[in-house]
C-alpha atoms as a PDB file:
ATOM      1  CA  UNK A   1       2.607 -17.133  26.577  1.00  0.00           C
ATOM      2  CA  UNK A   2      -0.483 -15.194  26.400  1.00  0.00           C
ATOM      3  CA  UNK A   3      -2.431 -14.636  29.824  1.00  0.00           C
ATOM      4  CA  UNK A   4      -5.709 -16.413  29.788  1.00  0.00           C
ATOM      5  CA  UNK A   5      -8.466 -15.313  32.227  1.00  0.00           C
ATOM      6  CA  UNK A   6     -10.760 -17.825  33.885  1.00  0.00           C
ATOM      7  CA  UNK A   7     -14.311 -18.214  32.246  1.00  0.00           C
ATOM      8  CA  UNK A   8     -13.398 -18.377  28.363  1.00  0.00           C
ATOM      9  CA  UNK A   9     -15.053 -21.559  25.838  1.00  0.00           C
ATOM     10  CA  UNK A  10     -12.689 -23.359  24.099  1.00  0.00           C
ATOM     11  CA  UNK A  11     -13.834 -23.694  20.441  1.00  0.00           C
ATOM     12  CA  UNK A  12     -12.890 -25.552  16.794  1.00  0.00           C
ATOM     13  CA  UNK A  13     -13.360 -23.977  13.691  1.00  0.00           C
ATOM     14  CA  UNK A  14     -13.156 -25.601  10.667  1.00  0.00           C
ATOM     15  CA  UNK A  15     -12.877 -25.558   6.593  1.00  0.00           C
ATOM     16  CA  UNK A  16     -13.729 -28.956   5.030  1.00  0.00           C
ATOM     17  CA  UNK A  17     -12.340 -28.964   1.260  1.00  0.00           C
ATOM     18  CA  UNK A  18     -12.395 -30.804  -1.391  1.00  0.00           C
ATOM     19  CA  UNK A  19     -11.820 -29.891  -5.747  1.00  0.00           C
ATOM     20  CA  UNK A  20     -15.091 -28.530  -5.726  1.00  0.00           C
ATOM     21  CA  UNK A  21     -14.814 -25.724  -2.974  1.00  0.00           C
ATOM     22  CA  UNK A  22     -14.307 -24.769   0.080  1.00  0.00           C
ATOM     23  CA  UNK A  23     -17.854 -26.105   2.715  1.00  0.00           C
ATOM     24  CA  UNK A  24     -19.212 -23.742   4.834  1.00  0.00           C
ATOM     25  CA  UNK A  25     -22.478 -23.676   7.190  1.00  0.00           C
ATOM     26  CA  UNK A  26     -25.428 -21.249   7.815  1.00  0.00           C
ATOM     27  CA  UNK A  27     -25.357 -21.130  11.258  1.00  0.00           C
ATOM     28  CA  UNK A  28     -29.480 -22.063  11.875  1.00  0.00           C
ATOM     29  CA  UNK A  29     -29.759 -21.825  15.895  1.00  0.00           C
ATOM     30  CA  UNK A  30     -27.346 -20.288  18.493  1.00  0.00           C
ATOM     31  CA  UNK A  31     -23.843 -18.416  18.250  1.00  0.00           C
ATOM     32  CA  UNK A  32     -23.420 -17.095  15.395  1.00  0.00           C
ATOM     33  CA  UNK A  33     -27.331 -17.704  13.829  1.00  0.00           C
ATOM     34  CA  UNK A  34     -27.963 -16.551  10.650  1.00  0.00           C
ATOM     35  CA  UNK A  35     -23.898 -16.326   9.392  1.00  0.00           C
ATOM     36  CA  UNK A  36     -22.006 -18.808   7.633  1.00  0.00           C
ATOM     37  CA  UNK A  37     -18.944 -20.293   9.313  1.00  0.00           C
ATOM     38  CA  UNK A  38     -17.039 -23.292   9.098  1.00  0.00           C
ATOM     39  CA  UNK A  39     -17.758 -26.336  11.077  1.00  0.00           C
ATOM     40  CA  UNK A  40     -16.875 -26.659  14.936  1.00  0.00           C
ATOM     41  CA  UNK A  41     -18.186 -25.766  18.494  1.00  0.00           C
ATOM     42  CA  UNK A  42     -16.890 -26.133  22.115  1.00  0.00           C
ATOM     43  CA  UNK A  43     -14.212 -28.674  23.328  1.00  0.00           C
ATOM     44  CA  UNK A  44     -16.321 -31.437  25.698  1.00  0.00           C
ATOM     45  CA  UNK A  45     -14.098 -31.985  29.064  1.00  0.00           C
ATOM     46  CA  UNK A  46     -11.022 -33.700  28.316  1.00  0.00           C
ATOM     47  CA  UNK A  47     -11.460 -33.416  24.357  1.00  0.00           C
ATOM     48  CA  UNK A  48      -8.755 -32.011  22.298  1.00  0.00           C
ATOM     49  CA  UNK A  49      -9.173 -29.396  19.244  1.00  0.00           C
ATOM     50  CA  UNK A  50      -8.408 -31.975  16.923  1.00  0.00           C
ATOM     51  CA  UNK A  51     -11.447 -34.480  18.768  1.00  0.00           C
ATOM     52  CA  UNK A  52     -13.124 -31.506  18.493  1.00  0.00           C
ATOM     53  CA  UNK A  53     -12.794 -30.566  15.272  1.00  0.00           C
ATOM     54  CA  UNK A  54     -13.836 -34.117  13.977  1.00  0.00           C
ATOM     55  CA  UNK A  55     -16.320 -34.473  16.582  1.00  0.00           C
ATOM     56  CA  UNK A  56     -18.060 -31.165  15.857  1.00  0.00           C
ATOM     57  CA  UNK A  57     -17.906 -31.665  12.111  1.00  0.00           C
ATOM     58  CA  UNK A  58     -19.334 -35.056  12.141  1.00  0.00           C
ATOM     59  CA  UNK A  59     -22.488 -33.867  14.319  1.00  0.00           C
ATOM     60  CA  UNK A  60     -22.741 -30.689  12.213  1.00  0.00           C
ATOM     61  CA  UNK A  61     -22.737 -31.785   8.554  1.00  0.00           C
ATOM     62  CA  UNK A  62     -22.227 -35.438   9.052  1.00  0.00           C
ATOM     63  CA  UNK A  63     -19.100 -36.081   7.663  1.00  0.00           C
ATOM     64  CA  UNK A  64     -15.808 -37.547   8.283  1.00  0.00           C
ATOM     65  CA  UNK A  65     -12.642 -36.088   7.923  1.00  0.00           C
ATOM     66  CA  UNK A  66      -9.227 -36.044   7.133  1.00  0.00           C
ATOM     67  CA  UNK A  67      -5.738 -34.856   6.825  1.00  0.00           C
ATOM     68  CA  UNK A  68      -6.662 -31.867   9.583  1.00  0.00           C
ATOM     69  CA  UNK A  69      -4.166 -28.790   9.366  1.00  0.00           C
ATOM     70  CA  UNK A  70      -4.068 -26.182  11.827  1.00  0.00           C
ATOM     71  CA  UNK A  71      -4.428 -23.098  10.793  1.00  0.00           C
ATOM     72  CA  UNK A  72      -4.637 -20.774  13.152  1.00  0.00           C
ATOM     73  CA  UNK A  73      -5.002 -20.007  16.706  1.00  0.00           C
ATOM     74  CA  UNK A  74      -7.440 -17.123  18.296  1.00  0.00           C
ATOM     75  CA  UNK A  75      -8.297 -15.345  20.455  1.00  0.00           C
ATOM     76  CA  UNK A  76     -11.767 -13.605  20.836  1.00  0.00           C
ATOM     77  CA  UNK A  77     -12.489 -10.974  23.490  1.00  0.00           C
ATOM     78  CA  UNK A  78     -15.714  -9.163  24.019  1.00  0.00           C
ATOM     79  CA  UNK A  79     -15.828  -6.058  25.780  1.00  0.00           C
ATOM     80  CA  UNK A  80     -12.307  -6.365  26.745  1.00  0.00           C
ATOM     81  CA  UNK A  81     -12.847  -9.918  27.957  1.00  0.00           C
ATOM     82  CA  UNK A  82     -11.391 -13.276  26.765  1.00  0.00           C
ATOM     83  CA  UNK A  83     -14.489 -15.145  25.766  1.00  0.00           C
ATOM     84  CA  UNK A  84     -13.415 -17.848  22.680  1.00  0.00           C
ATOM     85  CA  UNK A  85      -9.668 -19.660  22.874  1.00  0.00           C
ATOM     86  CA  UNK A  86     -10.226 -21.416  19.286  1.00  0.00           C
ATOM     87  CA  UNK A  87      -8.270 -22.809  16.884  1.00  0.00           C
ATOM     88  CA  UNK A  88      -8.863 -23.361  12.854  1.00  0.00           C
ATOM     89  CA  UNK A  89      -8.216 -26.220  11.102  1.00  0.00           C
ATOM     90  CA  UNK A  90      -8.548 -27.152   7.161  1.00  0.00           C
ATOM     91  CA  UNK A  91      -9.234 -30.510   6.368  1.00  0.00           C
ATOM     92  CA  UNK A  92      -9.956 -33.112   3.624  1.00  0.00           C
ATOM     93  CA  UNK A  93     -13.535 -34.919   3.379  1.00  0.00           C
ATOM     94  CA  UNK A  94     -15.540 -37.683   1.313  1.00  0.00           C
ATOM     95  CA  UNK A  95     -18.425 -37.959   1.282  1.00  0.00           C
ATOM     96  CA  UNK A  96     -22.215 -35.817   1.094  1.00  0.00           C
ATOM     97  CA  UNK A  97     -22.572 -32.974   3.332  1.00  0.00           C
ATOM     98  CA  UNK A  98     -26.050 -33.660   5.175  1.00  0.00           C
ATOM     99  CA  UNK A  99     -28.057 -30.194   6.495  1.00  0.00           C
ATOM    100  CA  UNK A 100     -28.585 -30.739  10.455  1.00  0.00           C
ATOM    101  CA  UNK A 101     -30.456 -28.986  12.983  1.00  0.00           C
ATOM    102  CA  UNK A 102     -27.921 -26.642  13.648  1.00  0.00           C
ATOM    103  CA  UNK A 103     -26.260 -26.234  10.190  1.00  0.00           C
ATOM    104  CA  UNK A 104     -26.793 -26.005   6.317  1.00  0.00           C
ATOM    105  CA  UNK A 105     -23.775 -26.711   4.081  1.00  0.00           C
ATOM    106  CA  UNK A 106     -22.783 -24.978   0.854  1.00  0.00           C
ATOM    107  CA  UNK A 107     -20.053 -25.121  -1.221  1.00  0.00           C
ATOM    108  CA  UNK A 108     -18.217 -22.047  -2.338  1.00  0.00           C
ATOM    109  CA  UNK A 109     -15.754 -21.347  -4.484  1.00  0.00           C
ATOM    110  CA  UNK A 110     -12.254 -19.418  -2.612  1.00  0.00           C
ATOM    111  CA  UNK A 111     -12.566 -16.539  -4.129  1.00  0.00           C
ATOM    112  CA  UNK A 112     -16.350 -16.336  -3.665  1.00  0.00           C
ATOM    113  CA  UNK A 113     -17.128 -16.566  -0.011  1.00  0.00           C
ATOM    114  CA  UNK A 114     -19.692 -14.693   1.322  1.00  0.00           C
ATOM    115  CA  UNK A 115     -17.815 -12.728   3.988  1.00  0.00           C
ATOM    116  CA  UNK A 116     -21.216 -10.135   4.021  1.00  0.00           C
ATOM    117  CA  UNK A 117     -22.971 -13.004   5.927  1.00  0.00           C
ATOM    118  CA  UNK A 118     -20.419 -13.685   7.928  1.00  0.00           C
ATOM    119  CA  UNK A 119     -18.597 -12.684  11.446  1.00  0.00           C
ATOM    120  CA  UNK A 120     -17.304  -9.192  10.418  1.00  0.00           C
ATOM    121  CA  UNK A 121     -13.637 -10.091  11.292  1.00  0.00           C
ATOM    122  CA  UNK A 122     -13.507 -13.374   9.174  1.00  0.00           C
ATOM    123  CA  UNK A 123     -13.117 -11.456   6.037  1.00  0.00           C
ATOM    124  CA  UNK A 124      -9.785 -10.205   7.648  1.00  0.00           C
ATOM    125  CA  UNK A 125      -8.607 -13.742   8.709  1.00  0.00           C
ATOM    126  CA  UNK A 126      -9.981 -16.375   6.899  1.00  0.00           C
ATOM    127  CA  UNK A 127      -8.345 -15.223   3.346  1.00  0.00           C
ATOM    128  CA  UNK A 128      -4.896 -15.482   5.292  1.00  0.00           C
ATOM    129  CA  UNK A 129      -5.407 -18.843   6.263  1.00  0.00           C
ATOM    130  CA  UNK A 130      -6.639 -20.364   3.308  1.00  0.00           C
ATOM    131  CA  UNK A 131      -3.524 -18.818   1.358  1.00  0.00           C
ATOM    132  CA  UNK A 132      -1.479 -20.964  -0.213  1.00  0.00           C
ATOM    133  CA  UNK A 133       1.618 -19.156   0.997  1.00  0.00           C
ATOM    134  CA  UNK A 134       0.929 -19.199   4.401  1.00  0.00           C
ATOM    135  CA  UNK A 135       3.106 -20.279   7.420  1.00  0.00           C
ATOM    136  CA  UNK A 136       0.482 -22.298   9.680  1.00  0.00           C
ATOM    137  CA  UNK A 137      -0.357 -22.097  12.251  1.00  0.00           C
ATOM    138  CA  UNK A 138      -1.284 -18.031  12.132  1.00  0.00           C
ATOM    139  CA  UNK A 139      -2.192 -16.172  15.381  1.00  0.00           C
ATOM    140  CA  UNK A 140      -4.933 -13.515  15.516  1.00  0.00           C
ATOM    141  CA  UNK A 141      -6.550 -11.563  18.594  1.00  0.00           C
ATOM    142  CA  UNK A 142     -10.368 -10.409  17.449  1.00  0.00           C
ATOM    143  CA  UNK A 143     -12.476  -7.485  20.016  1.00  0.00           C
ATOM    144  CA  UNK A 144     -15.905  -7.399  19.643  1.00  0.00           C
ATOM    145  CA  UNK A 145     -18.043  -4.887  21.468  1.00  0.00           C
ATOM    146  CA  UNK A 146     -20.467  -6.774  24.161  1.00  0.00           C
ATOM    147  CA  UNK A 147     -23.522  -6.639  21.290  1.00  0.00           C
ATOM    148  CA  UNK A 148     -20.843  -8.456  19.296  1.00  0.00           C
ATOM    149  CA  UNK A 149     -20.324  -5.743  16.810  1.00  0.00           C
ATOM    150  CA  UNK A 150     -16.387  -6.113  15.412  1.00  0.00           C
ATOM    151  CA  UNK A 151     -14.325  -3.451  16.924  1.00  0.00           C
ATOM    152  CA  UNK A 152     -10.747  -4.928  16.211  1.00  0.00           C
ATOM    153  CA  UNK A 153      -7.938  -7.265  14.760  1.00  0.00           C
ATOM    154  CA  UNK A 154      -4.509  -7.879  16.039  1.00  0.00           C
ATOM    155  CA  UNK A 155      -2.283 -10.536  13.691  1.00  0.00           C
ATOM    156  CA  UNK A 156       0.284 -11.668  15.840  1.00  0.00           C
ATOM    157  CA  UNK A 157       2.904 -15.032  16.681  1.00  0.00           C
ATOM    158  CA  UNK A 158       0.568 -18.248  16.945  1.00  0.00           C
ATOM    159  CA  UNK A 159       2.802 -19.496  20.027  1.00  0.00           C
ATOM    160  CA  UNK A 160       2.237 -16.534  21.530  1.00  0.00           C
ATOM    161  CA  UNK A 161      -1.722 -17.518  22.155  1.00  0.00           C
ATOM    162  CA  UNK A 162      -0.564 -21.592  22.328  1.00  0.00           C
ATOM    163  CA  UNK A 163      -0.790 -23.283  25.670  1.00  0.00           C
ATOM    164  CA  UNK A 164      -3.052 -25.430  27.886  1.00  0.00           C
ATOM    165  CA  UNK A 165      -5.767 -23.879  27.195  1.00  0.00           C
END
């Protein structure tokens, strides 16, 4: 088990799919502002990532999902700190994506995602976890400088950052 200072947000991230693509958000306010991402935000007291995940995805694009699959757990630490326990999830949805306050969906193809507006790391870890030969659920440890500038990316075990987090 990894240790887990005190003080970290627990977080969902997550990739609604369907034939057509692969959904993704431009972040409009807060973390993250100005990138696109998948779907998700922090775990309310009690919650668990999958709550979380549907929660989150509901109030950010309006939809309802499906058929969740984790896909990875992580760990992000800025300036040496843990800061973000989060885990990734794929899922299945119906319906029309809906542009919120916070978010503005687009669909992209897989091989077309546009990792140069998004989190520098993600175009390390997001094209393992949306392989199709993948063993879920995939583990990754991310450093950021404080100013949030990528410094590094560690793959390792998944179980080795599970627990009651």
């Amino acid at each position: 088990m990894a240790n887990v200072e005190v003080g970290y947000q627990r977080t969902t991230i997550v990739f609604p799919q369907n034939t057509k693509g692969i959904l993704l958000g431009m972040k409009k306010r807060g973390f993250g502002e100005g990138w696109w991402n998948g779907f998700g935000g922090k775990l309310l007291n009690n919650e668990s990532y999958e709550d979380s995940a549907r929660r989150e995805t509901l109030e950010e694009v309006g939809l309802h999902i499906s058929n969740l699959l984790h896909l990875a757990n992580l760990h992000f630490y800025f300036d040496g700190a843990l800061g973000v326990v989060s885990r990734a999830y794929s899922c299945d949805f119906t319906g029309e994506p809906a542009e919120t306050e916070e978010m503005r969906p687009q669909l992209f193809q897989p091989n077309q995602l546009p990792f140069n507006d998004m989190w520098p790391a993600d175009r390390l870890w997001i094209p393992k976890v949306l392989s199709d030969t993948a063993n879920y659920p995939l583990g990754f440890i991310i450093h950021f400088n404080g100013d949030k500038t990528f410094k590094s990316m560690n793959e390792v075990e998944a179980i080795q950052l599970e627990g009651k987090f």
